[in-house]
PDB file of N, CA and C in Angstrom:
ATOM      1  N   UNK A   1       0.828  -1.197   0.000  1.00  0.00           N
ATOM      2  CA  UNK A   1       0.000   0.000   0.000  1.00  0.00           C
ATOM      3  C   UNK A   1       0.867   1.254   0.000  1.00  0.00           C
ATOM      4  N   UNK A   2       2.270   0.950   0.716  1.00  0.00           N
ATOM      5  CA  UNK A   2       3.050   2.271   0.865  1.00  0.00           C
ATOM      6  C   UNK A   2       3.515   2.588  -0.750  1.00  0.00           C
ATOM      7  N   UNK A   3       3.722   2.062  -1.271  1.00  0.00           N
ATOM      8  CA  UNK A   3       4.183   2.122  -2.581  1.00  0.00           C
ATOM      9  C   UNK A   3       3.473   2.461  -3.877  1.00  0.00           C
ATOM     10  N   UNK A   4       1.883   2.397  -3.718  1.00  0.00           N
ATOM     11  CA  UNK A   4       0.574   2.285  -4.738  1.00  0.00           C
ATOM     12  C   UNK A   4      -0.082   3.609  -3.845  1.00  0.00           C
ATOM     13  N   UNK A   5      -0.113   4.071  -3.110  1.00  0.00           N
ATOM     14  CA  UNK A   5      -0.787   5.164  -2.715  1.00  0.00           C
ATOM     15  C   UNK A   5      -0.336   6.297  -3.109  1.00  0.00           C
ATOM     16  N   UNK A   6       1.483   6.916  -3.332  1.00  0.00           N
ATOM     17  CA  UNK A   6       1.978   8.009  -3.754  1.00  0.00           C
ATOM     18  C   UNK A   6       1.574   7.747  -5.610  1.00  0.00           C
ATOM     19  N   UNK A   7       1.801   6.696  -5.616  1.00  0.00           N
ATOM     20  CA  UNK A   7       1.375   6.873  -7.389  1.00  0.00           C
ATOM     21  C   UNK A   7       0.220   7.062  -7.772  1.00  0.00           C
ATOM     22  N   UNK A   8      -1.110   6.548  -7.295  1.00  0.00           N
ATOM     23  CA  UNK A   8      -2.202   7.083  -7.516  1.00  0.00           C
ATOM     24  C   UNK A   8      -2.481   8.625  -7.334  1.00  0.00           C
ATOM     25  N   UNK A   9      -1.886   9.168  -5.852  1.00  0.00           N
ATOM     26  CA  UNK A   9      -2.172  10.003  -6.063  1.00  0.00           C
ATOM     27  C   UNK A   9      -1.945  11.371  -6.929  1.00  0.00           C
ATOM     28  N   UNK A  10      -0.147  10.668  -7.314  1.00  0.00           N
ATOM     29  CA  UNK A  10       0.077  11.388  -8.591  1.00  0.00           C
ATOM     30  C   UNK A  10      -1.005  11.254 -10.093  1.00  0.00           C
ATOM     31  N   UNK A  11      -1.477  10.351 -10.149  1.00  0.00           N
ATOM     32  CA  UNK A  11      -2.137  10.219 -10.975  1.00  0.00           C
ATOM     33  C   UNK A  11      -3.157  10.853 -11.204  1.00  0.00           C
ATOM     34  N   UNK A  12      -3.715  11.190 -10.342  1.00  0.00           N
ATOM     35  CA  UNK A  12      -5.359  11.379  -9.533  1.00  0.00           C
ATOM     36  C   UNK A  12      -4.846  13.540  -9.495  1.00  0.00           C
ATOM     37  N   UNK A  13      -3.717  13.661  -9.287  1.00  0.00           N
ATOM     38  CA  UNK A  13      -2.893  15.057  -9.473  1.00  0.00           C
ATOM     39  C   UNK A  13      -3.516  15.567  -8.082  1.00  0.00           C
ATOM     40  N   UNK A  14      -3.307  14.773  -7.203  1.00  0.00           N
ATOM     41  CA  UNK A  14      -3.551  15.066  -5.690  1.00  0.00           C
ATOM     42  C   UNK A  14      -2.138  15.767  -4.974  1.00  0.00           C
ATOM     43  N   UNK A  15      -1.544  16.319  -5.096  1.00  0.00           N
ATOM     44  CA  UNK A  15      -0.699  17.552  -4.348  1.00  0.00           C
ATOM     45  C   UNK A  15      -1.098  18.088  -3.041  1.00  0.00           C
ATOM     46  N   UNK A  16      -0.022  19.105  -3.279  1.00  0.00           N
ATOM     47  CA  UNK A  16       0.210  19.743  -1.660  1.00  0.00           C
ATOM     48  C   UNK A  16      -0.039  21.001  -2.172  1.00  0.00           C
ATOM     49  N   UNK A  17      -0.546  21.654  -3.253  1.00  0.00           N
ATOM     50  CA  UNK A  17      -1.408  22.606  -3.510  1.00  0.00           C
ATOM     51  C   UNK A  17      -2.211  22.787  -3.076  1.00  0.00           C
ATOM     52  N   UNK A  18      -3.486  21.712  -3.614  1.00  0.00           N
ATOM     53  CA  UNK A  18      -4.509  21.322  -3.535  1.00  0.00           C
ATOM     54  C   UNK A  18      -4.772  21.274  -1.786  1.00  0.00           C
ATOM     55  N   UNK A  19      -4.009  20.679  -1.519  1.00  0.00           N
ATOM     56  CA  UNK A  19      -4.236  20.715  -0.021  1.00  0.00           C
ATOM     57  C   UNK A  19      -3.998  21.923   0.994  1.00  0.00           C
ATOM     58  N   UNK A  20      -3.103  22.929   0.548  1.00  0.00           N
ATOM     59  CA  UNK A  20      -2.768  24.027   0.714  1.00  0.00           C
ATOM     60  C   UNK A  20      -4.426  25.060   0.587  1.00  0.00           C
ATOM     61  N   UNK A  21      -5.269  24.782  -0.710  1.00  0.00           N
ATOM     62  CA  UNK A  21      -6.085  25.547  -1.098  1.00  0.00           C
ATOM     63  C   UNK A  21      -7.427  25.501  -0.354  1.00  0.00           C
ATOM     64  N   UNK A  22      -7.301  23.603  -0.469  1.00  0.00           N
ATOM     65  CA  UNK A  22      -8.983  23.017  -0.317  1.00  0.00           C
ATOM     66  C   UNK A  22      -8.631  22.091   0.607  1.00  0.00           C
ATOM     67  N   UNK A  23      -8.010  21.574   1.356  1.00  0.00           N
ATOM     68  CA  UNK A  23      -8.286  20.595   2.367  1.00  0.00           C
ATOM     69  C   UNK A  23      -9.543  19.513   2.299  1.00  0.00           C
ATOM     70  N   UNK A  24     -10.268  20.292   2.418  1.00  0.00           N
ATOM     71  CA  UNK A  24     -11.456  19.177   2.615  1.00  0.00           C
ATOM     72  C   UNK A  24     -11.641  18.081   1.139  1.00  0.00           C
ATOM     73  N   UNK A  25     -10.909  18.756   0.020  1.00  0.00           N
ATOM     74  CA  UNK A  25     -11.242  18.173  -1.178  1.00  0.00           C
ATOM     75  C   UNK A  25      -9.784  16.860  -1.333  1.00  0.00           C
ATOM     76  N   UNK A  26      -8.898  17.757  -0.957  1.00  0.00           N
ATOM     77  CA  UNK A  26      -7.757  17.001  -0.699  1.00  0.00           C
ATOM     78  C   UNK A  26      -7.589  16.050   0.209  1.00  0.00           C
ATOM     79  N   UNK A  27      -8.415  15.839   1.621  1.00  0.00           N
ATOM     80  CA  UNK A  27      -8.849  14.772   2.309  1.00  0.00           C
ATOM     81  C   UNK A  27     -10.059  13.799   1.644  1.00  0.00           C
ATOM     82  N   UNK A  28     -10.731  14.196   0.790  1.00  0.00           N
ATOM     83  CA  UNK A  28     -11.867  13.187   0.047  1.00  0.00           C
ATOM     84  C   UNK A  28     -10.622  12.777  -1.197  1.00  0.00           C
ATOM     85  N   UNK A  29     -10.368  13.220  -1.437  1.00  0.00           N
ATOM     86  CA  UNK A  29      -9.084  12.425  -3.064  1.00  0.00           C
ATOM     87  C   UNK A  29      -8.466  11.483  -1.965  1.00  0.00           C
ATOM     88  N   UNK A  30      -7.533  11.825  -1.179  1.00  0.00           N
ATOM     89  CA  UNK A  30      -6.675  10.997  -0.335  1.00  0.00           C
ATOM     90  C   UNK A  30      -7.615   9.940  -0.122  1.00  0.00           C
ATOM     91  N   UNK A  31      -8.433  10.271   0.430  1.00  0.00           N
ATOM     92  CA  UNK A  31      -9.226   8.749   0.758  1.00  0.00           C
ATOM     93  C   UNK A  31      -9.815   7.900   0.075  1.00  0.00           C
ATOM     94  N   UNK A  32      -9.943   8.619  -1.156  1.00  0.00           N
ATOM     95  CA  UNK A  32     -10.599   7.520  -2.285  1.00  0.00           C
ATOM     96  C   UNK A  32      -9.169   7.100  -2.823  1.00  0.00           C
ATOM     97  N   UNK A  33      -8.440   7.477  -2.814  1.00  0.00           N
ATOM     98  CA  UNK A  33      -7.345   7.035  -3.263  1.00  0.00           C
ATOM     99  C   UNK A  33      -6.433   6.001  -2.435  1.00  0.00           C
ATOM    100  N   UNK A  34      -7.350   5.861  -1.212  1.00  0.00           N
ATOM    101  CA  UNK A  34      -6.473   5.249   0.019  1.00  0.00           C
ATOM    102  C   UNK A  34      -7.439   3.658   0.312  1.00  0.00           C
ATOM    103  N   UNK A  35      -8.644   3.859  -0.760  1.00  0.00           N
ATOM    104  CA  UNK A  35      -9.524   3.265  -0.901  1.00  0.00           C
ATOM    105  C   UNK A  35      -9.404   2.274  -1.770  1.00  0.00           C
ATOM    106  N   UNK A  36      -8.951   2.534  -3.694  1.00  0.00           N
ATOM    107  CA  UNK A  36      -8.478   2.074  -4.462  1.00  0.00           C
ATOM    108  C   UNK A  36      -7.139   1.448  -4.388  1.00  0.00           C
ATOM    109  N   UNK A  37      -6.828   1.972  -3.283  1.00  0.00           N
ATOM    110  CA  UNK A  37      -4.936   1.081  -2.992  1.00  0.00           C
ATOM    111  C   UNK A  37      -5.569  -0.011  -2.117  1.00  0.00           C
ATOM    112  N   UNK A  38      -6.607  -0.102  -1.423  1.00  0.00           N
ATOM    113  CA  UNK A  38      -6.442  -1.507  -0.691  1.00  0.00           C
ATOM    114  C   UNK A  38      -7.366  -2.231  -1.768  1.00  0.00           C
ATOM    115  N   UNK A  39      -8.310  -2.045  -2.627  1.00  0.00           N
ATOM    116  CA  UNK A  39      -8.958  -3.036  -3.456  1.00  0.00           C
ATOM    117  C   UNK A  39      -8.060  -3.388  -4.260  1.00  0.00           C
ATOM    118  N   UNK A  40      -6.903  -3.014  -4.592  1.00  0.00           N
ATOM    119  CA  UNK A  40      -5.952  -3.501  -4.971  1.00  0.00           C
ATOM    120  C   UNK A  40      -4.994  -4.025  -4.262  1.00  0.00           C
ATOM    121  N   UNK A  41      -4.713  -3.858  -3.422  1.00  0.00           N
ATOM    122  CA  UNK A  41      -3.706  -4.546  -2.385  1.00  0.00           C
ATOM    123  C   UNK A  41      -4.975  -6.343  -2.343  1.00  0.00           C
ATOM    124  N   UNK A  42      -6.174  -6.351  -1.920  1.00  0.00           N
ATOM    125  CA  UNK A  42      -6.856  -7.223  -1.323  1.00  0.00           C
ATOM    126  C   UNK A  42      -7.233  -8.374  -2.624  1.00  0.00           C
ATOM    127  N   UNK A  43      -7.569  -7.366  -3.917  1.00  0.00           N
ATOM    128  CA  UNK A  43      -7.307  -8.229  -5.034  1.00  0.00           C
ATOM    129  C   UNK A  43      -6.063  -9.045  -5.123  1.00  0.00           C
ATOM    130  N   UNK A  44      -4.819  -8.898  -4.737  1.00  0.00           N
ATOM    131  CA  UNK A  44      -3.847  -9.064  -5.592  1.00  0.00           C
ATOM    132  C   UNK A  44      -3.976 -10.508  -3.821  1.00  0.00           C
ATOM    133  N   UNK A  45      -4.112 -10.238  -3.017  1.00  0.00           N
ATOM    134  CA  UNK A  45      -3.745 -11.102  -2.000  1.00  0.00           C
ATOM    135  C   UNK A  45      -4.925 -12.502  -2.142  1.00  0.00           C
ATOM    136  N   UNK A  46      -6.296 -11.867  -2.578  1.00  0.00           N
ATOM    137  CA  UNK A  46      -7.207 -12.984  -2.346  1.00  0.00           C
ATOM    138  C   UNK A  46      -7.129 -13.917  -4.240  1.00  0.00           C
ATOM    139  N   UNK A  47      -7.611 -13.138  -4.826  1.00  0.00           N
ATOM    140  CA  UNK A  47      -7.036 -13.429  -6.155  1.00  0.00           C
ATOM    141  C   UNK A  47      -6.226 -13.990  -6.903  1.00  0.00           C
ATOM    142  N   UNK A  48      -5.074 -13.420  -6.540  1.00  0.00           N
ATOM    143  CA  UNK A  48      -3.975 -14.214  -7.434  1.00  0.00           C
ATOM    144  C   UNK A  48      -3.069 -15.102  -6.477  1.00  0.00           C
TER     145      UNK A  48
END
């Protein structure tokens, strides 16, 4: 998860702007993004 969470959120263009500006928007990205790293973490464990 430590490793799949900074890349999404690059992806997703979740910064320290953004968080600087909007917080609250930048805590809802983080978490959907913190969300999509474990359905992937849980896929890859139950799954494959």
């Amino acid at each position: 998860m430590e490793l799949i969470m900074p890349e999404l959120a690059k992806q997703y263009d979740v910064a320290e702007q953004l968080k600087a500006e909007n917080q609250m928007e930048w805590v809802r990205q983080m978490n959907a993004c913190k969300a999509q790293a474990e359905e992937v973490v849980k896929a890859e464990l139950i799954y494959d």
